[in-house]
Protein backbone atom coordinates (compact mmCIF):
# COMPACT_ATOMS: atom_id res chain seq x y z
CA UNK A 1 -211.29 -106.87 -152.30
CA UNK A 2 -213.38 -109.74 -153.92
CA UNK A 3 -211.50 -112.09 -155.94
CA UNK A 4 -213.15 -111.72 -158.91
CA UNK A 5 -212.27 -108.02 -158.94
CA UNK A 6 -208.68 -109.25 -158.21
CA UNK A 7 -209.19 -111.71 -161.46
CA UNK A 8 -210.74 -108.61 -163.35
CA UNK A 9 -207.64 -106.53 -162.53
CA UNK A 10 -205.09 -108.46 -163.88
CA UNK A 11 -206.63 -109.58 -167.20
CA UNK A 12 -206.65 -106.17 -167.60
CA UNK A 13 -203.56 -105.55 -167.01
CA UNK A 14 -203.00 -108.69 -169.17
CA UNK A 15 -205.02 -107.05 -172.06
CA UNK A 16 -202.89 -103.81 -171.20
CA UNK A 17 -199.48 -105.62 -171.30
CA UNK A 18 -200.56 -107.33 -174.91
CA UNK A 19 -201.28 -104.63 -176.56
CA UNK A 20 -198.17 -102.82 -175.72
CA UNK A 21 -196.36 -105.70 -177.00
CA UNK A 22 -198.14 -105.73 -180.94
CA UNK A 23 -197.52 -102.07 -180.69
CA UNK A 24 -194.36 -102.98 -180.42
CA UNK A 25 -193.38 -106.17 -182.17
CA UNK A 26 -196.46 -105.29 -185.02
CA UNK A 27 -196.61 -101.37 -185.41
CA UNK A 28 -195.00 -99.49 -188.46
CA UNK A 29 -192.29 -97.18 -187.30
CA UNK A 30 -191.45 -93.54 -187.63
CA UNK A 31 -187.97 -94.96 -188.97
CA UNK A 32 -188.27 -98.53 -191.01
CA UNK A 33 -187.18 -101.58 -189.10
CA UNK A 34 -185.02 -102.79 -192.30
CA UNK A 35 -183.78 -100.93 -195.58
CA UNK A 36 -184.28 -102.90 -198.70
CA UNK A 37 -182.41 -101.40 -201.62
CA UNK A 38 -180.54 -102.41 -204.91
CA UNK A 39 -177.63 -100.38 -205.26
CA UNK A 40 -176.01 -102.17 -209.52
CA UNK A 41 -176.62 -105.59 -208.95
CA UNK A 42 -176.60 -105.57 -205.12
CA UNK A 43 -179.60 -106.69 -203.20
CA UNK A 44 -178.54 -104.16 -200.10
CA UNK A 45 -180.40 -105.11 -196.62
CA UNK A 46 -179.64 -102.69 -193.64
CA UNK A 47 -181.23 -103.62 -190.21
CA UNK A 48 -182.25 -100.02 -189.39
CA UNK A 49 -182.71 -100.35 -185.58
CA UNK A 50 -179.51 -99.18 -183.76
CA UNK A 51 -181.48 -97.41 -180.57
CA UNK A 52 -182.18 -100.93 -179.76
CA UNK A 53 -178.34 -102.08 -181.29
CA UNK A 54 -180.07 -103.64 -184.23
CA UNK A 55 -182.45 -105.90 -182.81
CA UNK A 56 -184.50 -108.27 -185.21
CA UNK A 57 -187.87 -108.67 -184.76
CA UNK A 58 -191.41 -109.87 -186.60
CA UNK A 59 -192.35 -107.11 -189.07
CA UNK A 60 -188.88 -107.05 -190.32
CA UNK A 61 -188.62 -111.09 -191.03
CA UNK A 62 -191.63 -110.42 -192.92
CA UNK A 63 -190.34 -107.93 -194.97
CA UNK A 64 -186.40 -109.21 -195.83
CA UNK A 65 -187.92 -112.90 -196.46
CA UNK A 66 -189.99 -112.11 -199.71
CA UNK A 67 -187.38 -109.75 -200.30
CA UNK A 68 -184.37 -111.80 -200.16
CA UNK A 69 -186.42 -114.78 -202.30
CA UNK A 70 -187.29 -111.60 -204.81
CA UNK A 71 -183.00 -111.25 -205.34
CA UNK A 72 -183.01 -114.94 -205.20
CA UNK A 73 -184.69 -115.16 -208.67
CA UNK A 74 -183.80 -111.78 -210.15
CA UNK A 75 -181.09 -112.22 -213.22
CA UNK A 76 -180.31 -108.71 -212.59
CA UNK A 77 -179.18 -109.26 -208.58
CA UNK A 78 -175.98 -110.94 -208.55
CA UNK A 79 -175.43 -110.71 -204.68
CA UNK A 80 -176.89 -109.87 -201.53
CA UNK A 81 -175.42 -108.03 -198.53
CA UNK A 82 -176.77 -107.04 -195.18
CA UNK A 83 -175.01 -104.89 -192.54
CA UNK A 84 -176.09 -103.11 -189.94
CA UNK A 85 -177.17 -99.40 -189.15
CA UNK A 86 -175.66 -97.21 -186.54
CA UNK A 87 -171.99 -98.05 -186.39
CA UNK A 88 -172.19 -100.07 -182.80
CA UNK A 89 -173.76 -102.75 -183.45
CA UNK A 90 -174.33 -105.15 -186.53
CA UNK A 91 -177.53 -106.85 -184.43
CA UNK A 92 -177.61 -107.74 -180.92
CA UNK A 93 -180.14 -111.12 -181.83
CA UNK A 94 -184.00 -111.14 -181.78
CA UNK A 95 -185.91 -108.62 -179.95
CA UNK A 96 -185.59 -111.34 -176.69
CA UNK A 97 -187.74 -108.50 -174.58
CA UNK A 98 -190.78 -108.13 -176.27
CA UNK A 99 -190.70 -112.15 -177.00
CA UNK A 100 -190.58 -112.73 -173.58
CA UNK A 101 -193.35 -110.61 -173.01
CA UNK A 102 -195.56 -112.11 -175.35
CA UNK A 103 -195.11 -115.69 -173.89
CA UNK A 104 -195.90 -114.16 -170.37
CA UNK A 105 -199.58 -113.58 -171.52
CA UNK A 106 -199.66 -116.57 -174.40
CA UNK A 107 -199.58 -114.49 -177.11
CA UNK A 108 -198.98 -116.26 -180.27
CA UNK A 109 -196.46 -113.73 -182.00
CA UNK A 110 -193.65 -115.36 -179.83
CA UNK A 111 -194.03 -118.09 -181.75
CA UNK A 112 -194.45 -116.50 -184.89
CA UNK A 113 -191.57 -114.90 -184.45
CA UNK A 114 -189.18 -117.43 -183.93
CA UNK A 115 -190.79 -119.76 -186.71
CA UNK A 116 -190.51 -117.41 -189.15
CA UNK A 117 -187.12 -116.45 -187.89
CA UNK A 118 -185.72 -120.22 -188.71
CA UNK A 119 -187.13 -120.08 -192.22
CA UNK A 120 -185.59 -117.30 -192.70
CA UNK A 121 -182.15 -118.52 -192.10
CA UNK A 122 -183.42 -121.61 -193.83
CA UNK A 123 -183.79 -119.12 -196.95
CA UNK A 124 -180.37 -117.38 -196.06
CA UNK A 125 -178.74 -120.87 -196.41
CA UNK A 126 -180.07 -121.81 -199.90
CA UNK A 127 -179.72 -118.62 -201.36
CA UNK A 128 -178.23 -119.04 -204.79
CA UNK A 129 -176.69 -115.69 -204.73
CA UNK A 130 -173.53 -115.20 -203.11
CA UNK A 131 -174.74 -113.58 -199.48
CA UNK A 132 -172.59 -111.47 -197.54
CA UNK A 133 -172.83 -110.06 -194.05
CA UNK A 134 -170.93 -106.88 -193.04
CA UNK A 135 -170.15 -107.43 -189.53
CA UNK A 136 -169.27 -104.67 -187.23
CA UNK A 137 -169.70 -103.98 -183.78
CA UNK A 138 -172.30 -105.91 -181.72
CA UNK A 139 -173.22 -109.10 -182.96
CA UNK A 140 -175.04 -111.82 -180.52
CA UNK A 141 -177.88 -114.07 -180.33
CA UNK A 142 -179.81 -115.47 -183.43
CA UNK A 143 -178.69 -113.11 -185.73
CA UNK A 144 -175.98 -115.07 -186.10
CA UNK A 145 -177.90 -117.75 -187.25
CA UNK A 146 -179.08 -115.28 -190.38
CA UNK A 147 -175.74 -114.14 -190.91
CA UNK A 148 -172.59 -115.61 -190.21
CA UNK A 149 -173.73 -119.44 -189.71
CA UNK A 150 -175.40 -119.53 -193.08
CA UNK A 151 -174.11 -116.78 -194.97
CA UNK A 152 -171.29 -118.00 -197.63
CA UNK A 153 -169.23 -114.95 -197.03
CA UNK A 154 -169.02 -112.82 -193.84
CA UNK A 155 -166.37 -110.19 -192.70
CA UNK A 156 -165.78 -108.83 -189.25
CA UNK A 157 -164.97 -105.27 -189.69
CA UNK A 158 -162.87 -104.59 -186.30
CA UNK A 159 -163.41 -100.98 -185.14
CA UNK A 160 -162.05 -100.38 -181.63
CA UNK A 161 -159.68 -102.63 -182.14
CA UNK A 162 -158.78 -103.87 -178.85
CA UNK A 163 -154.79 -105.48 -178.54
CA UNK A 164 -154.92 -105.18 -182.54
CA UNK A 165 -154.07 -101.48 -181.60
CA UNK A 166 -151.60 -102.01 -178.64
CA UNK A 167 -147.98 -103.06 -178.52
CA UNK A 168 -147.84 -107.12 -178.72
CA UNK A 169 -146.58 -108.40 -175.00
CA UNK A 170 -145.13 -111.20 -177.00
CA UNK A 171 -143.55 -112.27 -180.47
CA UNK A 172 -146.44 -112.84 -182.11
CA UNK A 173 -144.61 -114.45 -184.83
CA UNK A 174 -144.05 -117.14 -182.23
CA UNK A 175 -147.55 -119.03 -182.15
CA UNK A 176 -148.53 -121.59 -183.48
CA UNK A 177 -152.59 -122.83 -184.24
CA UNK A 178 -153.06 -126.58 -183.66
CA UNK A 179 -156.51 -127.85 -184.60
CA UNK A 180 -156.81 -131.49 -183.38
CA UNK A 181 -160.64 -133.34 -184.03
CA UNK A 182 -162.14 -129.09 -184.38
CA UNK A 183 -160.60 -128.65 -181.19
CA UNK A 184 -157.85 -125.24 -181.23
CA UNK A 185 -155.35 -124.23 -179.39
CA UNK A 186 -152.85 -121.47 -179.28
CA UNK A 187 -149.63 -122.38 -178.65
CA UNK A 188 -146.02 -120.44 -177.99
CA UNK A 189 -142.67 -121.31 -178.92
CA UNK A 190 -140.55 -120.05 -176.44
CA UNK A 191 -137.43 -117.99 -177.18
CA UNK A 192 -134.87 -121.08 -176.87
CA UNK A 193 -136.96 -123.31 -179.43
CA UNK A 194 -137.42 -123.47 -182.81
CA UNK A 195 -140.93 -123.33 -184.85
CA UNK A 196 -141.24 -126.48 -186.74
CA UNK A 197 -143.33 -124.87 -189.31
CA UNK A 198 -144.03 -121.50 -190.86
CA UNK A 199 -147.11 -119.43 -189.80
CA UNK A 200 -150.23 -120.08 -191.83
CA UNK A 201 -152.12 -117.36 -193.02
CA UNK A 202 -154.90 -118.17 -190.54
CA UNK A 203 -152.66 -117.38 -187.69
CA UNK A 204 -151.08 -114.40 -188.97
CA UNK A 205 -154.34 -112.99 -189.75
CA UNK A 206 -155.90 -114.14 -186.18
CA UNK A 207 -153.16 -112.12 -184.91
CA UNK A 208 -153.32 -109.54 -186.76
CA UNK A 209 -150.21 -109.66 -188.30
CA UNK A 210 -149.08 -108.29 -192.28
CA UNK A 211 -150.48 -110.87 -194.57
CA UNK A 212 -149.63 -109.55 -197.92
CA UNK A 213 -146.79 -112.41 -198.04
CA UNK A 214 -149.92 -114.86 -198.50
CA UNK A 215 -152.26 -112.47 -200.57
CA UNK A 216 -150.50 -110.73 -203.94
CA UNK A 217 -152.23 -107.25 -204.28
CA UNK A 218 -155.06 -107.16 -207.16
CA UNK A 219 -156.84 -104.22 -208.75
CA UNK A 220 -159.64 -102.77 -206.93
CA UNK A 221 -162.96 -104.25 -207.96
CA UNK A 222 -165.09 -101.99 -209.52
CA UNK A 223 -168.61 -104.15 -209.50
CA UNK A 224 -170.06 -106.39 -206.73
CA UNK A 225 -169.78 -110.04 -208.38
CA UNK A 226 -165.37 -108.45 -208.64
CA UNK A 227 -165.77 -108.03 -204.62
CA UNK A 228 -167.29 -110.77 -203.95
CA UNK A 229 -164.56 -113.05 -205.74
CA UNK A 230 -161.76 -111.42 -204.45
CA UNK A 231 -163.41 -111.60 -200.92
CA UNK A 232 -163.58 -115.44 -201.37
CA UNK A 233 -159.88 -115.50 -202.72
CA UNK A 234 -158.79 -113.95 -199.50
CA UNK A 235 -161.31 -116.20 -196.95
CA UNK A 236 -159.90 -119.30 -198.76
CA UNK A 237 -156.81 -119.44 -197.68
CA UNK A 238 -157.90 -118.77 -193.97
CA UNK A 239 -159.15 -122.00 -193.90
CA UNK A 240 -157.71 -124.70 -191.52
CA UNK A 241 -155.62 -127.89 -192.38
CA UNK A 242 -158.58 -130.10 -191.08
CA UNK A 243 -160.85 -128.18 -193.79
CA UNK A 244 -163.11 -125.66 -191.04
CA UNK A 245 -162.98 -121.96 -190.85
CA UNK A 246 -162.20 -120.47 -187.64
CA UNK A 247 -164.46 -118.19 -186.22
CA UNK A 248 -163.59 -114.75 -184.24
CA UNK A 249 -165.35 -114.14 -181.07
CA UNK A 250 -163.75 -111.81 -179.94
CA UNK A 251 -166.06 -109.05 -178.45
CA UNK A 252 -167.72 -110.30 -175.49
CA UNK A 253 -165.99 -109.66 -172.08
CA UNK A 254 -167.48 -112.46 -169.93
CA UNK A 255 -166.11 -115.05 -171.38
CA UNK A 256 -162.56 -115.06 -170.27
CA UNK A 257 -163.36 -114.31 -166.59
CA UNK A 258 -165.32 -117.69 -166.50
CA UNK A 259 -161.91 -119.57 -168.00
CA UNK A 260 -159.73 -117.90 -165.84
CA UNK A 261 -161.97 -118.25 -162.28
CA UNK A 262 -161.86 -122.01 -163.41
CA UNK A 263 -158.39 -122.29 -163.93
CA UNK A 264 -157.94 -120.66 -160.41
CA UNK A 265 -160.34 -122.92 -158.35
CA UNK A 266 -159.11 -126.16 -159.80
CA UNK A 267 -155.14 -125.16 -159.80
CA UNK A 268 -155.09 -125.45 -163.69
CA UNK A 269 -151.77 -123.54 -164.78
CA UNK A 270 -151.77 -120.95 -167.67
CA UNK A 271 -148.58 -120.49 -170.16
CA UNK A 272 -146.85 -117.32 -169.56
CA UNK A 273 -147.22 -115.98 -172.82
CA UNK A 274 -151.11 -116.61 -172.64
CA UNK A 275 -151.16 -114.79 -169.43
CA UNK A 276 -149.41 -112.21 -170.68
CA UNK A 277 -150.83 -111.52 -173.73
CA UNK A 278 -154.86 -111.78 -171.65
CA UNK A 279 -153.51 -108.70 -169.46
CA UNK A 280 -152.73 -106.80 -172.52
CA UNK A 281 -156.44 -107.65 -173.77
CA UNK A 282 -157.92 -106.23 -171.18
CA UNK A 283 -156.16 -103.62 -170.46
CA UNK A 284 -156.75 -102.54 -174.24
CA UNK A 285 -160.55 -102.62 -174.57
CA UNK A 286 -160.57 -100.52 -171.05
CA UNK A 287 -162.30 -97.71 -171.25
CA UNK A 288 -161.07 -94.24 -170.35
CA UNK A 289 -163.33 -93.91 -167.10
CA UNK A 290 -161.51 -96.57 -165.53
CA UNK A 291 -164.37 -99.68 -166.45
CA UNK A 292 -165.28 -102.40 -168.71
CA UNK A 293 -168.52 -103.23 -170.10
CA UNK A 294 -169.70 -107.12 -171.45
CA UNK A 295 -168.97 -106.02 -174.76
CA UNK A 296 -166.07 -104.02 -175.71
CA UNK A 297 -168.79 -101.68 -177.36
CA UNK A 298 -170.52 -101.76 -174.26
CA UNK A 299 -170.44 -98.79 -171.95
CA UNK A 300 -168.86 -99.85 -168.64
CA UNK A 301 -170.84 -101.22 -165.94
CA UNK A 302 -170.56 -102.32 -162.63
CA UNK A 303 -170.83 -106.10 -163.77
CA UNK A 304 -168.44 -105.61 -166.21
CA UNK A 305 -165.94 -103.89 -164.49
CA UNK A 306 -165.99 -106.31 -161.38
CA UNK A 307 -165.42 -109.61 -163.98
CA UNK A 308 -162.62 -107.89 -165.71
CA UNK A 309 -160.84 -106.79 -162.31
CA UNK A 310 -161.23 -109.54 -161.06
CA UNK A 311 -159.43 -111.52 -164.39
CA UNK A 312 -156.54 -109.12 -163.80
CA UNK A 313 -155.60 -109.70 -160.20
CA UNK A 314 -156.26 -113.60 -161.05
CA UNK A 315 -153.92 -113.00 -163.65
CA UNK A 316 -151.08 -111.25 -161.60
CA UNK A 317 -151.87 -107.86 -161.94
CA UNK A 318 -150.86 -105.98 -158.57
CA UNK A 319 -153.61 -103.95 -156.28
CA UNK A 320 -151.84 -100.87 -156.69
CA UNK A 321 -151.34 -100.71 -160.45
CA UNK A 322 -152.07 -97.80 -162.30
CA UNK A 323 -154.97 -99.29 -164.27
CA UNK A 324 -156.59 -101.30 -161.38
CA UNK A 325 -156.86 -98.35 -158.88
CA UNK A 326 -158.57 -96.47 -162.00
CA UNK A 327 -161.24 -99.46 -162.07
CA UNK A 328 -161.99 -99.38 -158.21
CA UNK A 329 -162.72 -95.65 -158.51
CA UNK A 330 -165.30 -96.67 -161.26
CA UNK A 331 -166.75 -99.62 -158.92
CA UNK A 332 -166.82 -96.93 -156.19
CA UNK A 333 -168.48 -94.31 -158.23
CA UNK A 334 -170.96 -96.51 -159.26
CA UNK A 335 -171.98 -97.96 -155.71
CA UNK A 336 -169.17 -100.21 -154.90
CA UNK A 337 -169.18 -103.67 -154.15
CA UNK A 338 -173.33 -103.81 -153.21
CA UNK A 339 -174.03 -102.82 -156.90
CA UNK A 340 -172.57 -106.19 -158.16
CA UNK A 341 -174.45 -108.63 -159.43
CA UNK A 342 -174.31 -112.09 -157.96
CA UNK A 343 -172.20 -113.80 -160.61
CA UNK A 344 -169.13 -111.20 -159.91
CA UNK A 345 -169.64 -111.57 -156.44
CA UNK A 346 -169.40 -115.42 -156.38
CA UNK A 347 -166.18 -115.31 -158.78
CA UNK A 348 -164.34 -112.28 -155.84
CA UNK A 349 -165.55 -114.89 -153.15
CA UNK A 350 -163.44 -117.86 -154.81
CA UNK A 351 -160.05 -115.60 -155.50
């Protein structure tokens, strides 16, 4: 074969592989990207994807930007909230696939997207209506960006629930939140010590703990600018003694296995109670067939399921327990140990 049919071939395939993408990225769809809607004097935005757990992409920047800058200067929109459809996810970040795509074959609408994407947050940010994101389920990549970095009011609505759901493996009226130059760190006071402070509301709500001793009940609000207020009543006093709010990233399941194969490589010793209380995460957010997933929302896979295994025996947990023999039937069902990915398989060769 001549190379120029060679050449010929693969700028079609080129031409092929681009239009597929503005289908994509460009073309109305059956269901709309993004619901726009005042409901009183809310400016309602729902990101309307959750086959593809929310993700953003082009057409619907274009369409919640004049939108949200519509609100902005309407006398009769007095705040603006965005959640997610679906129930799993609030919105997994930009539509990273059909981005990459577009770069492959220089295709200008990667760039599009992600300029327009930043002056979009930049419009998110100035809003002079109070903006609030309704956050539940999935919630990575640039989205957050759009939501929780510049929105002035953002709740994480927890829904499976995780060790908020499961019997505490310690007093969790024993810890204590030091933040020290942004820097934070749990700490326990054993049984023979004594606190040298009360908890803060910030910790007691971080642990899920009754916080009604720090927040008097009020009526229930009955129009948005009333929910919004008593929403910022309650976030103010979760704010820290050195002025920041803590944030809760708590969903993601490869973080802690990265920590923890650390810890064990370089000899760094963990607390009891910390140890303690990371078994009873993750043996919480396991899921009934034995697995994990990287997201506790996430269905399990093999790469989950070998990280979090792995985190347990690190962590003490015995071959033979009841919960680990239920995750090596799931790595078994699923192709055992030459189905995991190289990352899991260079953390099992270190423990």
């Amino acid at each position: 074969m001549s190379l120029t049919v060679l050449t010929s071939a693969y700028r079609l395939r080129s031409v092929c592989r681009l239009q597929r993408i503005q289908g994509h990225m460009m073309s109305s769809q059956v269901e709309p990207g993004v619901l726009l809607k005042k409901v009183g004097s809310a400016g309602v935005i729902t990101i309307n994807r959750p086959k593809v757990l929310n993700a953003l992409n082009l057409p619907m920047i274009r369409q919640i930007y004049p939108q949200l800058k519509k609100w902005e200067n309407d006398n009769e929109t007095d705040i603006v909230i965005v959640r997610g459809a679906g129930g799993k996810a609030f919105c997994a970040g930009g539509d990273i696939r059909a981005v990459t795509e577009a770069g492959k074959v220089g295709d200008p609408l990667a760039e599009d997207f992600f300029r327009e994407e930043y002056i979009l947050n930049n419009a998110v940010g100035t809003c002079r209506k109070p903006y609030i994101a309704l956050i539940e389920g999935i919630t990575m990549g640039g989205i957050i960006g759009f939501t929780v970095v510049n929105s002035k009011y953002f709740y994480l609505l927890r829904r499976r629930g995780g060790p908020y759901k499961t019997e505490p493996a310690t007093d969790l009226s024993r810890w204590r939140l030091t933040n020290v130059e942004g820097r934070q760190t749990w700490c326990y006071v054993e049984d023979q010590d004594t606190p040298d402070r009360k908890q803060t509301m910030l910790e007691a709500h971080s642990l899920g703990l009754d916080t009604s001793m720090f927040v008097f009940g009020s009526p229930a609000a009955h129009t948005a600018v009333d929910a919004a207020l008593k929403g910022m009543l309650f976030y103010s006093h979760l704010q820290a003694e050195d002025g920041h709010w803590a944030g809760d990233y708590g969903g993601p399941l490869f973080l802690l296995p990265g920590l923890l194969i650390t810890c064990h490589v370089a000899k760094i010793p963990l607390a009891e109670a910390w140890k303690k209380e990371m078994v009873r995460y993750l043996r919480s957010v396991q899921l009934p067939d034995g697995g994990w997933g990287l997201h506790i929302e996430d269905k399990s896979t093999v790469f989950g399921t070998a990280l979090s295994y792995i985190s347990l025996r690190i962590l003490g947990v015995e071959p033979d327990d009841p919960d680990m023999v239920r995750a090596r039937n799931n790595l078994h069902s699923k192709g055992g140990k030459e189905e995991v990915e190289m990352v899991p398989k260079k953390y099992n060769s270190s423990c």
